[in-house]
Protein backbone atom coordinates (compact mmCIF):
# COMPACT_ATOMS: atom_id res chain seq x y z
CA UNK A 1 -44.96 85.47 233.08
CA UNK A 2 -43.64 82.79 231.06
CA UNK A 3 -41.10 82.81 228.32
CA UNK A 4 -41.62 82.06 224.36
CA UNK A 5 -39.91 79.07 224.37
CA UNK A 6 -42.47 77.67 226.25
CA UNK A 7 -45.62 78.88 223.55
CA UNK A 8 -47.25 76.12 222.22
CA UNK A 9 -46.96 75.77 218.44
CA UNK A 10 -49.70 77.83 217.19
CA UNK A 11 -51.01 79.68 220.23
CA UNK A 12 -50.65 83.63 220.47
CA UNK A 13 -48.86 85.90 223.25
CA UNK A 14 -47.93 89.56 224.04
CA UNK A 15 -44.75 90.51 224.29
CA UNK A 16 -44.19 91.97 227.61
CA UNK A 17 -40.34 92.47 228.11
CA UNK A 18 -36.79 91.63 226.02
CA UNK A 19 -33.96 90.41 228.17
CA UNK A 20 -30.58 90.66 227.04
CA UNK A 21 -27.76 93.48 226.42
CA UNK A 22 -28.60 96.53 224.09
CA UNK A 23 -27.33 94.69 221.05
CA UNK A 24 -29.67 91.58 221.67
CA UNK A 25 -32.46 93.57 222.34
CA UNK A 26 -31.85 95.78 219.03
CA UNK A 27 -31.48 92.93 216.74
CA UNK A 28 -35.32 91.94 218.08
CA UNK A 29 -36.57 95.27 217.96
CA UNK A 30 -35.40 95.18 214.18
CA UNK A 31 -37.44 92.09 213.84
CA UNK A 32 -40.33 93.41 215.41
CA UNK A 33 -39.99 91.95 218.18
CA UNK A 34 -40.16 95.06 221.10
CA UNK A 35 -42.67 94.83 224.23
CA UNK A 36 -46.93 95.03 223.21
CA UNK A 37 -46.49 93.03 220.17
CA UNK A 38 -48.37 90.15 219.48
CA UNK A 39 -46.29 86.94 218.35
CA UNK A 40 -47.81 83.67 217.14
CA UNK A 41 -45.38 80.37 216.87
CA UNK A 42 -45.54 78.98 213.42
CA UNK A 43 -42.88 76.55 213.82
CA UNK A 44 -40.40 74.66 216.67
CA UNK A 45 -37.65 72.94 214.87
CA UNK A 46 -36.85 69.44 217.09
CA UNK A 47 -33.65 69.14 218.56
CA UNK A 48 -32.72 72.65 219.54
CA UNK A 49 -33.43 74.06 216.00
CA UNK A 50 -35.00 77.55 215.69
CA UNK A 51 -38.57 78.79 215.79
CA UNK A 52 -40.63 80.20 213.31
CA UNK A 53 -42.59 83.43 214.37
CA UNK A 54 -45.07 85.36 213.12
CA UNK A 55 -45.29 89.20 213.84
CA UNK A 56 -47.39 91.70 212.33
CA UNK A 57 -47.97 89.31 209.57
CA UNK A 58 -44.15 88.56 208.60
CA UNK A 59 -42.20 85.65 209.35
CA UNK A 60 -38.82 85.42 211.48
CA UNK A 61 -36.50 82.68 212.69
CA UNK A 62 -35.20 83.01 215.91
CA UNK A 63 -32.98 80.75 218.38
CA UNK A 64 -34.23 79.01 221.13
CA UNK A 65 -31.44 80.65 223.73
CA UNK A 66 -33.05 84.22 222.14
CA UNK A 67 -36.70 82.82 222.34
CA UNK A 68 -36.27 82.04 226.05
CA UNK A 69 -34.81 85.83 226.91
CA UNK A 70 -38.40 87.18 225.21
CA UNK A 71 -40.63 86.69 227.95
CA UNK A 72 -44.86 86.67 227.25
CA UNK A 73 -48.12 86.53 228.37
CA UNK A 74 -50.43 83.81 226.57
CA UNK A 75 -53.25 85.62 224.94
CA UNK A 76 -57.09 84.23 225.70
CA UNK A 77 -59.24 82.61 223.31
C-alpha cells in the first residue's frame, strides 16, 4: 500500500484508507475523498506546493502532508 504522494502525475488509484484525527478525515470526506474512491493526480506543484486531484469528475487541491496520510492502491491499465 503506498501513499498519494507518491502517484505519478496522471496515473489513477483507489482510495483504501484516510489517516488522521476525525477532523482531518472529515474535511476529506467533504471533498470526496473517503475509502473506494477513485482519485487521479492532475497536478504536483514543485517545491512542496499542493496537488491537484480529480474525484468523481471535480477538482480539489490538497497538501502534500494531507496527500501522504491518504494511502492507495495504483489502479491497472
Amino acid at each position: 500500500m503506498d501513499n498519494l504522494l507518491n502517484l505519478p502525475v496522471g496515473e489513477t488509484a483507489r482510495i483504501v484508507a484516510v489517516q488522521g484525527g476525525m477532523g482531518m478525515q472529515r474535511h476529506l470526506a467533504n471533498l470526496g475523498i473517503i475509502p473506494g474512491k477513485k482519485v487521479r493526480k492532475i497536478i504536483a506543484q514543485p517545491i512542496g506546493g499542493p496537488m491537484i486531484l480529480e474525484v468523481e469528475g471535480g477538482r480539489i487541491a490538497i497538501g502534500r502532508k494531507m496527500a501522504q496520510r491518504i494511502k492507495i492502491i495504483k489502479e491497472l491499465k
